[in-house]
Protein backbone atom coordinates (compact mmCIF):
# COMPACT_ATOMS: atom_id res chain seq x y z
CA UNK A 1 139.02 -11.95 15.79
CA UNK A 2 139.97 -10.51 19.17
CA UNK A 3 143.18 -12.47 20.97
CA UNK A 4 142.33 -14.46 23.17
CA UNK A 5 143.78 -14.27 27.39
CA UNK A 6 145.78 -16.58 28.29
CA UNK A 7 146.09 -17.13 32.03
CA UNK A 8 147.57 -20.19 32.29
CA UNK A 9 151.19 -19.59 31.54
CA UNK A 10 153.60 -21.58 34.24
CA UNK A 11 156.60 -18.80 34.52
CA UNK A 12 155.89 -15.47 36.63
CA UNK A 13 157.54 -12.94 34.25
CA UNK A 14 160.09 -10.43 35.86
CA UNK A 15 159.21 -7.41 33.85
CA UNK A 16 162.49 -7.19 32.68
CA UNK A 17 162.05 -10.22 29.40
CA UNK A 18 162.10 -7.07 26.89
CA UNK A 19 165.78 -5.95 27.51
CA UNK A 20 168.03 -6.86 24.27
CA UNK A 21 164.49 -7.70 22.41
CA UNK A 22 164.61 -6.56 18.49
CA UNK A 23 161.33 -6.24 17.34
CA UNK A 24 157.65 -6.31 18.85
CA UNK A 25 158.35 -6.14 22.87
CA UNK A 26 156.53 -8.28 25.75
CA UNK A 27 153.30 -7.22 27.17
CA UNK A 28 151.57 -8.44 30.08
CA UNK A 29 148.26 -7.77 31.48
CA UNK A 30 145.20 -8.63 33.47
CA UNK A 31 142.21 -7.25 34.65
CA UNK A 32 140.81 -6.80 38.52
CA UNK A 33 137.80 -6.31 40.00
CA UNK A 34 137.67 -2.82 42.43
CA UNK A 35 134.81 -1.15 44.10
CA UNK A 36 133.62 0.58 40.91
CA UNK A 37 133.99 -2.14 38.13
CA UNK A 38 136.23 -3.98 36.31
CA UNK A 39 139.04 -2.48 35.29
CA UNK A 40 142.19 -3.79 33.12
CA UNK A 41 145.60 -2.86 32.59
CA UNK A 42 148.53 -3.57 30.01
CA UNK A 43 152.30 -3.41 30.94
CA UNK A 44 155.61 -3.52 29.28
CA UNK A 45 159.15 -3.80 31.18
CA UNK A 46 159.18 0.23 31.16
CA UNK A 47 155.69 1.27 32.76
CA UNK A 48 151.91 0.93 31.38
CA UNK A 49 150.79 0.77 27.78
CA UNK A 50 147.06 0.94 28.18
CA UNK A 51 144.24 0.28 31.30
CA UNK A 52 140.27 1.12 31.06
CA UNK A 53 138.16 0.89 34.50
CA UNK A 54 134.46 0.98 35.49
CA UNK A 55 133.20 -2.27 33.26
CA UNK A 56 129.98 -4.55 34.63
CA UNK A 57 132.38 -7.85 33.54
CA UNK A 58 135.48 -9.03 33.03
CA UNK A 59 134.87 -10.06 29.49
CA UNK A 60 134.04 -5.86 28.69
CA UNK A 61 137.05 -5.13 30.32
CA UNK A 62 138.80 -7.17 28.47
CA UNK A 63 137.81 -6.42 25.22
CA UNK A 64 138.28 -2.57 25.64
CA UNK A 65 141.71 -3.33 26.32
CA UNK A 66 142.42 -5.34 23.66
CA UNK A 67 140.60 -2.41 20.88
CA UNK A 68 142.90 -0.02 23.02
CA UNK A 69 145.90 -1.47 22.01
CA UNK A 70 145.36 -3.17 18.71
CA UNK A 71 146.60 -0.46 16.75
CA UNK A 72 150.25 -0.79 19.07
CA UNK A 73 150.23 -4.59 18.01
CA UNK A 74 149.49 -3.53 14.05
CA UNK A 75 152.24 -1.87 14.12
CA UNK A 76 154.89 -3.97 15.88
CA UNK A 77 155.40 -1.89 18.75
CA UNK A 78 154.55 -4.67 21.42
CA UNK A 79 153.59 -8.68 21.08
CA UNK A 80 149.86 -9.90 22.02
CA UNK A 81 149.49 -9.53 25.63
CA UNK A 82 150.17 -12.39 27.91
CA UNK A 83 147.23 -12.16 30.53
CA UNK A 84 147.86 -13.32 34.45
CA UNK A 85 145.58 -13.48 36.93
CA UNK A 86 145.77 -10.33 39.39
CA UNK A 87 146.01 -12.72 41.75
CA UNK A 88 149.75 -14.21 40.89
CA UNK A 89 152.94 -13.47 41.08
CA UNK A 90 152.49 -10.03 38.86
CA UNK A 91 155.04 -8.09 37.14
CA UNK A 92 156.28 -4.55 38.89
CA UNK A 93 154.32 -1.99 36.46
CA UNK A 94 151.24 -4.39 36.71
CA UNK A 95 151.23 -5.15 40.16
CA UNK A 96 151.59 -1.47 41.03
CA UNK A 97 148.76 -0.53 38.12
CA UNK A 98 146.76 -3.03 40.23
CA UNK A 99 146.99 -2.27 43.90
CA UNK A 100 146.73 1.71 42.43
CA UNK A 101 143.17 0.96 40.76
CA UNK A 102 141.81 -0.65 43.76
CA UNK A 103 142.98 1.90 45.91
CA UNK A 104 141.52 4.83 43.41
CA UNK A 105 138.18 3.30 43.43
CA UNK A 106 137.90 2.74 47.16
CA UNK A 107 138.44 6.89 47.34
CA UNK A 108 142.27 7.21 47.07
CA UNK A 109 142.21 9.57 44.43
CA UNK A 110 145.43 10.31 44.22
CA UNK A 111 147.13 6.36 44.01
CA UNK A 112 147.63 6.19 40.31
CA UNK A 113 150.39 9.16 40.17
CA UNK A 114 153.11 7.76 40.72
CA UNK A 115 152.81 4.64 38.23
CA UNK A 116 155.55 4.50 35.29
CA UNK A 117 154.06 5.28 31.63
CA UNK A 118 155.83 3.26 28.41
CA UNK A 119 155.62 6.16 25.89
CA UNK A 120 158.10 4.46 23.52
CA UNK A 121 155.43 3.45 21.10
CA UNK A 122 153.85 7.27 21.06
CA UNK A 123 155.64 10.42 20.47
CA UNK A 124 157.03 12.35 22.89
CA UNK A 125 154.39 14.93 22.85
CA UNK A 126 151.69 12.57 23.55
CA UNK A 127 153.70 11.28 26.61
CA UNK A 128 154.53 14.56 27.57
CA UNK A 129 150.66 15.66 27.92
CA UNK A 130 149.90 12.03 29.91
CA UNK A 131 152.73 12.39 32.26
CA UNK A 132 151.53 16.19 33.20
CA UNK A 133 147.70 15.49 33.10
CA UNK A 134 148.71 12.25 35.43
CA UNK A 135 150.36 14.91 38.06
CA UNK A 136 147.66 16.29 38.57
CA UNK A 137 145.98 16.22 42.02
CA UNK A 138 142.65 14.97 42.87
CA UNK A 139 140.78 18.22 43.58
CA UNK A 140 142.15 20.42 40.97
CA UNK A 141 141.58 21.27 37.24
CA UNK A 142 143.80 22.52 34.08
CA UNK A 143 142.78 23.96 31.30
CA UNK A 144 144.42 22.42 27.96
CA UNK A 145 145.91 25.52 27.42
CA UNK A 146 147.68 25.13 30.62
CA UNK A 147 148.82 21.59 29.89
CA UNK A 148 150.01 22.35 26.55
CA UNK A 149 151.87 25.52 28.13
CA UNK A 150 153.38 23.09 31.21
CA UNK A 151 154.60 20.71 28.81
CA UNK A 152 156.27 23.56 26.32
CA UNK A 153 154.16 24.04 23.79
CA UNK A 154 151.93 27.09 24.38
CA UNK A 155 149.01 27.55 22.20
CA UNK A 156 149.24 23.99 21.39
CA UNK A 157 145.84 23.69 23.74
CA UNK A 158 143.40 21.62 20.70
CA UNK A 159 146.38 18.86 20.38
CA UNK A 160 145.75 18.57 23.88
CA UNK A 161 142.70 18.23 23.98
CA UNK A 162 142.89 15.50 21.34
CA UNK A 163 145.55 13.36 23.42
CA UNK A 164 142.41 13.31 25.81
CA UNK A 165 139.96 12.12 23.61
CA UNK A 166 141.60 9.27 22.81
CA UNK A 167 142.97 8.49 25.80
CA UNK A 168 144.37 4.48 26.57
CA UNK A 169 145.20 5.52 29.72
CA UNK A 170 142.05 6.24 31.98
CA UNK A 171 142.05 6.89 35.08
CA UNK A 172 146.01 6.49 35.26
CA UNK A 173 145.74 9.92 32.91
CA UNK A 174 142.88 11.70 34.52
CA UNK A 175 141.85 13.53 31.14
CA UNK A 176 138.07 14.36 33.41
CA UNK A 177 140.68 16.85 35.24
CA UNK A 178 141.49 18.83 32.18
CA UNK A 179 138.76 21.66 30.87
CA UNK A 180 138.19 24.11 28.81
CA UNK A 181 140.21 28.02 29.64
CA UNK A 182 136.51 29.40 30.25
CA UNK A 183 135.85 27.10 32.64
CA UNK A 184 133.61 24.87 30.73
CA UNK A 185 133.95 21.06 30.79
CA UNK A 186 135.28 20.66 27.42
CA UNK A 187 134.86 17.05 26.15
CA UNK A 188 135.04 13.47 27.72
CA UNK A 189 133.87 10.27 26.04
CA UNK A 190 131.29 8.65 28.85
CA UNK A 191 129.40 11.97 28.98
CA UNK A 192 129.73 14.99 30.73
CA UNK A 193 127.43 13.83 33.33
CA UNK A 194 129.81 11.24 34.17
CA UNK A 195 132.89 14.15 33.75
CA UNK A 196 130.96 16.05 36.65
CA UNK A 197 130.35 13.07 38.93
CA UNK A 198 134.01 12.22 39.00
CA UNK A 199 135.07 15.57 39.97
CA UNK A 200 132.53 16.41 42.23
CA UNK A 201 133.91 12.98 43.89
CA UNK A 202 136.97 14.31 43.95
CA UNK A 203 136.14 17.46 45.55
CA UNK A 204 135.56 20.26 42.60
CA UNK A 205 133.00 22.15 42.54
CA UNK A 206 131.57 21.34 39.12
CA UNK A 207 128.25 21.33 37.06
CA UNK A 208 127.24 20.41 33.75
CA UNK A 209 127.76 24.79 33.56
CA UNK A 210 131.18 24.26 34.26
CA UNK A 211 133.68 24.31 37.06
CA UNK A 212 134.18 26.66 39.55
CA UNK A 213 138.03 27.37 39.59
């Protein structure tokens, strides 16, 4: 049975409860409507945890969050999320995630870069890849060679591309920027259809052939 939200909790949290904590740390979440969907986000004291976008309800949004992070909560890393409105008193990390997702869908492309990632639970190569891949501009590609070779691992360009296929991170981690070395689009779980209509928004010259570099 999926947890259930809970949005009616009396105390704004600071973002800072988890310092000192032994054990499964506090989470916090909630999800807010932009121009392109629903989209929600998970944080921890140290930066986010998980965030999906581009869901017809609330209730979808929710859920994918939830299956994103389930395996974290199996395994002790954090406690259930507490879910707050968006419109309350929100911690740092989520307030930021928030006013960054709203700003991303209304056309700044480039708002989510400078939001905090909590890689504690994941190992440092898979932070490694989501902190590059979020540094990248709107308007420009990698390959996952490239990625793997910017975060010191050259020729380590198929674990890449599996940190973007299962991404928790979307659109905070901008896996649709990363593509193949030929130029092809490589892989990306909505479709490649929707892989070339977010970087065409974004400015690229791209095609279900590939991208023009």
């Amino acid at each position: 049975m999926a947890e259930t939200p809970n949005q009616n909790q009396n105390r704004r949290p600071s973002g800072t409860e988890d310092r000192g904590v032994r054990g499964p740390k506090p989470l916090w979440a909630t999800v807010v409507e932009t121009e392109t969907g629903h989209a929600a986000v998970a944080a921890s004291a140290y930066g986010l945890v998980a965030c999906n976008w581009r869901y017809a309800t609330e209730a979808e949004a929710t859920e994918s969050l939830l299956a994103e992070l389930r395996p974290l909560l199996k395994r002790g890393a954090y406690q259930s999320p507490r879910f707050l409105s968006p419109i309350e008193g929100l911690p740092p990390h989520l307030a930021a995630a928030r006013d960054g997702l709203v700003a991303f869908a209304a056309g700044d492309f480039n708002a989510l870069q400078t939001l905090e990632i909590d890689g504690r639970a994941r190992t440092p190569f898979v932070t490694r890849v989501q902190r590059a891949v979020q540094a990248i501009p709107a308007g420009r590609v990698l390959s996952y060679g490239e990625v793997a070779a910017q975060v010191g691992s050259p020729g380590a360009a198929r674990a890449v591309g599996q940190v973007m296929a299962t991404n928790p991170l979307a659109p905070v981690v901008p896996c649709h920027r990363v593509i193949a070395a030929n130029g092809s689009l490589g892989g990306f779980g909505p479709g490649l259809p929707a892989k070339v209509a977010l970087l065409q928004r974004e400015g690229v010259r791209a095609s279900l052939d590939g991208v023009e570099r």
